[in-house]
Each structure stands twice: as structure tokens, then as C-alpha cells.
Protein backbone atom coordinates (compact mmCIF):
# COMPACT_ATOMS: atom_id res chain seq x y z
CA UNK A 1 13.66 -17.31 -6.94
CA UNK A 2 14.52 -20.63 -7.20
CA UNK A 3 17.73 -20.63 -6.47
CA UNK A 4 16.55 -18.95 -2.91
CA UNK A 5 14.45 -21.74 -2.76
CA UNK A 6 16.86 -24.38 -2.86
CA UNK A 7 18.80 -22.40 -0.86
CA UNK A 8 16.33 -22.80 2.24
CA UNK A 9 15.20 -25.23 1.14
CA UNK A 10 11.13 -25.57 0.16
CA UNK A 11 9.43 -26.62 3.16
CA UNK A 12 11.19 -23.37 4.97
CA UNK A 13 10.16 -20.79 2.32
CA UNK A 14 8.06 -21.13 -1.06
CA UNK A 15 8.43 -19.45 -4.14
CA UNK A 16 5.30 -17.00 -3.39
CA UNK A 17 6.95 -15.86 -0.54
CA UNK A 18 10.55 -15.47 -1.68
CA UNK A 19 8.61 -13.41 -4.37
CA UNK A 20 7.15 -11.12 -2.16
CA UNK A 21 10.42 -10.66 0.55
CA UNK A 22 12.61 -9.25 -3.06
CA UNK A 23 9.92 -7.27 -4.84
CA UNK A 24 9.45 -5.51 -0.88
CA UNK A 25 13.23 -5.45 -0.80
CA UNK A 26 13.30 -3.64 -4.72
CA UNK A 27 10.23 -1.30 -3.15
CA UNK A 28 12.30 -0.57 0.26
CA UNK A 29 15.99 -0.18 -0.97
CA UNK A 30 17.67 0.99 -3.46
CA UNK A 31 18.11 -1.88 -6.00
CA UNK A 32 16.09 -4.20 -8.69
CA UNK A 33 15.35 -7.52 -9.68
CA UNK A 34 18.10 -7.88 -11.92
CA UNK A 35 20.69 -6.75 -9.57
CA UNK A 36 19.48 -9.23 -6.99
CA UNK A 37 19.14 -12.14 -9.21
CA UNK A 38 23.26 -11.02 -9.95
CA UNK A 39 24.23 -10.43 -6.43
CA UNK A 40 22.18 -12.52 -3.98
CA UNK A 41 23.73 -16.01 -4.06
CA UNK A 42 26.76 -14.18 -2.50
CA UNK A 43 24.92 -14.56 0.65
CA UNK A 44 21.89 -16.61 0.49
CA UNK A 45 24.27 -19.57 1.30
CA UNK A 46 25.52 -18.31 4.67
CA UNK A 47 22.10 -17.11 5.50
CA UNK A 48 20.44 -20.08 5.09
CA UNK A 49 22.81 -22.18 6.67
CA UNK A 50 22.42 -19.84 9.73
CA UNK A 51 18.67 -19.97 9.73
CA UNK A 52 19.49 -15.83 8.78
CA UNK A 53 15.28 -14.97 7.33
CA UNK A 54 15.54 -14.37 3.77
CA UNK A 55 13.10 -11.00 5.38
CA UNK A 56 16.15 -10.35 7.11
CA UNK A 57 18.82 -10.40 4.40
CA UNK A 58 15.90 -8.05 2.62
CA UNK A 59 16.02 -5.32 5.27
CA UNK A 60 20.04 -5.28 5.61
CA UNK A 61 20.46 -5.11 1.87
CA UNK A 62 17.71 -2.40 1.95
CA UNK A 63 19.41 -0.57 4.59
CA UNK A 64 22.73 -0.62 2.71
CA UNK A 65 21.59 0.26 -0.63
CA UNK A 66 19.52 2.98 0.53
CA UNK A 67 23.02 4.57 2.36
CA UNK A 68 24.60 4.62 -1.41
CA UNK A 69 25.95 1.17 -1.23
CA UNK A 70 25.49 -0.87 -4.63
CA UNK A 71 23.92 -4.43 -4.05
CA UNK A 72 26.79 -6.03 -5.32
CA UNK A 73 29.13 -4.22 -2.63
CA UNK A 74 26.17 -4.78 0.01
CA UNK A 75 25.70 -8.50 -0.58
CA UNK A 76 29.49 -8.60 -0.40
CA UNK A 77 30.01 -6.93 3.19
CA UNK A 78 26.61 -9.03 4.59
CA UNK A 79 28.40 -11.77 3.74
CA UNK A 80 31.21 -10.78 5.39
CA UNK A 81 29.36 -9.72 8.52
CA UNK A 82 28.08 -13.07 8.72
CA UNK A 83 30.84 -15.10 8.28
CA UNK A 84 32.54 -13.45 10.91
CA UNK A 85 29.83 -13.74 13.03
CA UNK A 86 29.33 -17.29 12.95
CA UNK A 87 33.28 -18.27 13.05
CA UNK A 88 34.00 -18.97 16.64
CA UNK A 89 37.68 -17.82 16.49
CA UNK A 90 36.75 -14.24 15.65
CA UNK A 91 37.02 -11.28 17.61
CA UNK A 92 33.52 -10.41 16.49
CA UNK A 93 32.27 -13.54 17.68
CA UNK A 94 34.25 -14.05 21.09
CA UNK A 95 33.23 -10.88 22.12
CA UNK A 96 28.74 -11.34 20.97
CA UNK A 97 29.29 -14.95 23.07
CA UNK A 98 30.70 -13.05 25.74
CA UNK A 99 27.75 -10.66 25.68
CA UNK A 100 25.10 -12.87 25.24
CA UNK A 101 26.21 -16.35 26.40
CA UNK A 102 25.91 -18.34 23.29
CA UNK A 103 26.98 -18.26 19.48
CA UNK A 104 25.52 -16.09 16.25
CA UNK A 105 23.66 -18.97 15.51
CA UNK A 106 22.07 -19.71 18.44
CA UNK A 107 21.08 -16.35 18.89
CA UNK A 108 19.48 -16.20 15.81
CA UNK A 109 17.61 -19.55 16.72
CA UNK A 110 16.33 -17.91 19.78
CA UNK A 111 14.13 -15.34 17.16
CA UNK A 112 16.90 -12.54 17.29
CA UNK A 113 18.05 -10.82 14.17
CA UNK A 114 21.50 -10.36 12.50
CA UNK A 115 20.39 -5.83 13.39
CA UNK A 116 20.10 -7.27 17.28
CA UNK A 117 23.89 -8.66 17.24
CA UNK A 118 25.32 -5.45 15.46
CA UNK A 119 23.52 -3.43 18.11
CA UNK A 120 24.95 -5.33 20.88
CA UNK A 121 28.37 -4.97 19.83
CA UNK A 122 28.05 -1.18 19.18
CA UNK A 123 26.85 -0.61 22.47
CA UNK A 124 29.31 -2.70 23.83
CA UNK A 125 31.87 -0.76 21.30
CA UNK A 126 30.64 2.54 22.64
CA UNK A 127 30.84 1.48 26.37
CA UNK A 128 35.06 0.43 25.70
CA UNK A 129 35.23 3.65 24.09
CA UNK A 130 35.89 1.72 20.92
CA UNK A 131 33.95 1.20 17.38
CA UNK A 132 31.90 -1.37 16.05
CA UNK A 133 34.09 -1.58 13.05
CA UNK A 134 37.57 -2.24 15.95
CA UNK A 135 35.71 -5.52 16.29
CA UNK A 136 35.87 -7.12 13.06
CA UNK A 137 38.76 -8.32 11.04
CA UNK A 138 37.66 -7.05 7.58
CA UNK A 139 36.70 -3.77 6.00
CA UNK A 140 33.34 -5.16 4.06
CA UNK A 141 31.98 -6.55 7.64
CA UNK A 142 32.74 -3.15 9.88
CA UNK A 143 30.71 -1.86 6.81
CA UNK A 144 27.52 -3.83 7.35
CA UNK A 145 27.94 -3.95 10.95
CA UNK A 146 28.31 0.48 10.89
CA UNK A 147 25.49 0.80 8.70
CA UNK A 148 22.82 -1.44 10.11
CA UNK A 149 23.75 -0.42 13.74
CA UNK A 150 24.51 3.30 12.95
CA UNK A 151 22.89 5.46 9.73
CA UNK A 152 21.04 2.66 8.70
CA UNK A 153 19.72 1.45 11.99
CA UNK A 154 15.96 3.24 11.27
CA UNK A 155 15.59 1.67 7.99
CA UNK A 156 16.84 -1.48 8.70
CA UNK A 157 14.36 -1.89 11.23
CA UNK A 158 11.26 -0.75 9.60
CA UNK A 159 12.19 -2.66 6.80
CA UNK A 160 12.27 -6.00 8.64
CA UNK A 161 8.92 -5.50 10.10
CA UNK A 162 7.80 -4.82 6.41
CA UNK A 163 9.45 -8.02 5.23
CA UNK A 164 8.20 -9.90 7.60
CA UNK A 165 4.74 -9.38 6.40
CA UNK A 166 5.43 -8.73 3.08
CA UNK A 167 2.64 -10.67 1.66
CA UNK A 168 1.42 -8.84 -1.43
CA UNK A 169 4.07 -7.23 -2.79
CA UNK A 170 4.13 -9.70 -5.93
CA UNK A 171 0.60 -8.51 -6.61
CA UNK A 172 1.33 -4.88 -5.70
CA UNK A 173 3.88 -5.07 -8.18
CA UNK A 174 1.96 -6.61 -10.81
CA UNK A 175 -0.37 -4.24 -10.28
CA UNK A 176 1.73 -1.91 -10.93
CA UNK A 177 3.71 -3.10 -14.09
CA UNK A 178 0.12 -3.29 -15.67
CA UNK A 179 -0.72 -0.13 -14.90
CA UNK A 180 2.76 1.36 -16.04
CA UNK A 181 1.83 -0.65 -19.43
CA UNK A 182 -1.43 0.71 -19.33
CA UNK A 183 0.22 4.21 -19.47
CA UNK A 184 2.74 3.54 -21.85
CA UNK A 185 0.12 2.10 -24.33
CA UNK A 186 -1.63 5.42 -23.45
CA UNK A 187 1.49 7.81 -24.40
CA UNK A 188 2.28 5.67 -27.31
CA UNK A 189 -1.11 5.92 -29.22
CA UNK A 190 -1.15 9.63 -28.10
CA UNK A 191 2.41 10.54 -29.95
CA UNK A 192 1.25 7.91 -32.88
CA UNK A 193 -2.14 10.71 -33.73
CA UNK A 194 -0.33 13.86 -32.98
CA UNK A 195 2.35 12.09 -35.24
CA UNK A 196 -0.51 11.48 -38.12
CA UNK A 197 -1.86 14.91 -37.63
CA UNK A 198 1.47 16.81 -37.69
CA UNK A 199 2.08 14.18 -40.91
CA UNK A 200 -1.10 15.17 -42.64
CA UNK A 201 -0.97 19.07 -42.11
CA UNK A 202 2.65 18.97 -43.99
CA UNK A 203 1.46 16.78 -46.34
CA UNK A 204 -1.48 19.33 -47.02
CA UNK A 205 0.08 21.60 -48.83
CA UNK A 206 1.64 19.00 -51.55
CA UNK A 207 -2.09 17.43 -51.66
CA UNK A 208 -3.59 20.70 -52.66
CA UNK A 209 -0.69 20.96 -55.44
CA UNK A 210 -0.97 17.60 -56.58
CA UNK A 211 -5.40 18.23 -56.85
CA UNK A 212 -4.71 21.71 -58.65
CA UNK A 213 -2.88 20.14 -61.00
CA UNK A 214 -4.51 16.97 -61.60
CA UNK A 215 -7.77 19.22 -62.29
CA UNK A 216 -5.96 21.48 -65.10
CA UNK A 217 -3.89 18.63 -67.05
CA UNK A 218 -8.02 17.10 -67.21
CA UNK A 219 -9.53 20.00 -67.89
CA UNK A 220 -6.57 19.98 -70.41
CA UNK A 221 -7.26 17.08 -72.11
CA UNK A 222 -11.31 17.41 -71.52
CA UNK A 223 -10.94 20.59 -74.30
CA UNK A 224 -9.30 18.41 -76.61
């Protein structure tokens, strides 16, 4: 969390709401915490430095994951996507500027997302009987760009508008891991008595031996 933070810096995004974009992003795709704190600062640097929402980079890796992708591999081809994007001698980007008039970056200034520049260039792909993936110079890229614009296009959309109004999810989660704890604490004390019961009906057996005999050595020694 921090580390997004001083990515974008503090007075763009705070920590409360960087906490609430990943724990949507863990609830929408197919990934956790752990795996983001590991994988994320592959792209949070490009991202930020395009103005690319951090809700944004939630609903592509989201989108990826959920297609089989692992966040490491996902984080890798956003990245990609991105970089290619935003470098002006690309065919990638010579081709979106010659679409929409003006770079990546200014495109995503104007309120557009990274989903509405894939989407332009499959259409455009489809229309010159071409692919989306003809248009970029690198394997992991075409792979972002097919799956938010293609298989992926559905989720990827639903889970921006999530992340975008994620608020919550912190507490929802919270929620949640206390209740989970809750439950375990249940389960545990439940096997801990059947464990004690199943314990004290084998012992029972040895008990009754060890009172039978007790009672005859003092009877024993009473008659003495």
C-alpha cells in the first residue's frame, strides 16, 4: 500500500483508498494480497506516470487473472501494453493517434480508460481484416490488449465500474476475516470436546481397571 502510494503520489490517492481498489481487485479476480504486494510494482510505475487509475490497473489485472493468467504474468503483459502505448514510435501507438487524434496519454487525460484504447484498435484491427495482437511489437502486450478487448472485455468492464466505487471493500473484508476467525474458533473448540470425549470413553475402560483394583489391594490390606 505504500509503495502505491508513493507511486501516485498522496494527494492523488490515500492509503484507505488504495486499500479498498486491491482487496476489490483480490474479490473480482483471481489473485491475493500477497501476490499483488509481489507483482504490482511491475506496473504501478508506468501507470502512474500515465495518470493510468490504480481502479483501472485493478479491473485489467482482474480481467486477466480471471482468464487463467497468473498476476505475475498479468502485471507483466499490462506493463507491456502500456509501454507500448505510450511510446510514440510504436505501431500500437501511431496507429491509436491516428484513430483518435492525440497520444495514450492524452487520451487517458481526457477520462478514457486503457479497455477504451484496446477497443479502438480491435475494431480498427477487425475493420483491416487484421488482429489486435498484428499491432503490437511484443507477445506479453497482444496478450493484454486480446484479453481486455476480446474474452475479457465483460469483466474488465464491470470490474472498473466496481473499482471505481470500491469504497468498503477494506471493511467488507475485515468483516469477513473476523467472521472466518469466528468460525475457525468455532470448529476448533468443537474437534477439541469431541477430542476429550473420544479421549475419555477409551480411557474408560483402563479407569474402571485401575478402580477394581485399587478397591481389592484395600480391601486386601483392610483384612489384615
Amino acid at each position: 500500500l505504500s509503495s502505491i502510494v508513493n507511486a501516485y503520489g498522496a494527494d492523488t490517492i490515500s492509503v484507505a483508498e488504495a486499500s479498498d481498489v486491491l482487496f476489490g481487485t483480490a474479490r473480482l479476480g483471481v489473485t491475493t494480497f500477497e501476490e499483488m504486494s509481489k507483482s504490482l510494482s511491475a506496473v504501478t510505475p508506468i501507470a502512474s506516470s500515465l495518470n493510468v487509475p490504480l481502479s483501472d490497473i485493478g479491473a485489467q489485472l482482474a480481467a486477466i487473472t480471471l482468464s487463467g493468467t497468473s498476476t505475475s504474468e498479468a502485471t507483466t503483459q499490462m506493463r507491456a501494453a502500456m509501454s507500448e502505448l505510450s511510446d510514440a514510435s510504436s505501431e500500437a501507438a501511431i496507429t491509436l493517434k491516428d484513430l483518435i487524434g492525440v497520444s495514450f496519454a492524452d487520451f487517458i487525460d481526457q477520462g478514457n480508460s486503457v479497455g477504451d484504447a484496446f477497443n479502438l484498435l480491435a475494431d480498427y484491427a477487425e475493420d483491416t481484416d487484421q488482429s489486435i495482437s498484428d499491432l503490437f511489437g511484443s507477445i506479453e502486450a497482444s496478450s493484454a490488449a486480446l484479453v481486455i478487448s476480446g474474452k475479457g472485455a465483460e469483466s474488465y468492464a464491470n470490474a472498473l465500474k466496481d473499482l471505481q466505487d470500491s469504497t468498503g471493500d477494506t471493511e467488507l473484508a475485515a468483516i469477513e476475516f473476523a467472521d472466518t476467525l469466528e468460525l475457525s474458533k468455532k470448529k476448533s473448540d468443537a474437534a477439541l470436546e469431541a477430542y476429550k470425549l473420544q479421549v475419555g470413553e477409551g480411557l474408560q475402560p483402563l479407569a474402571k481397571s485401575y478402580y477394581e483394583t485399587a478397591a481389592s489391594v484395600l480391601s486386601y490390606l483392610t483384612a489384615l
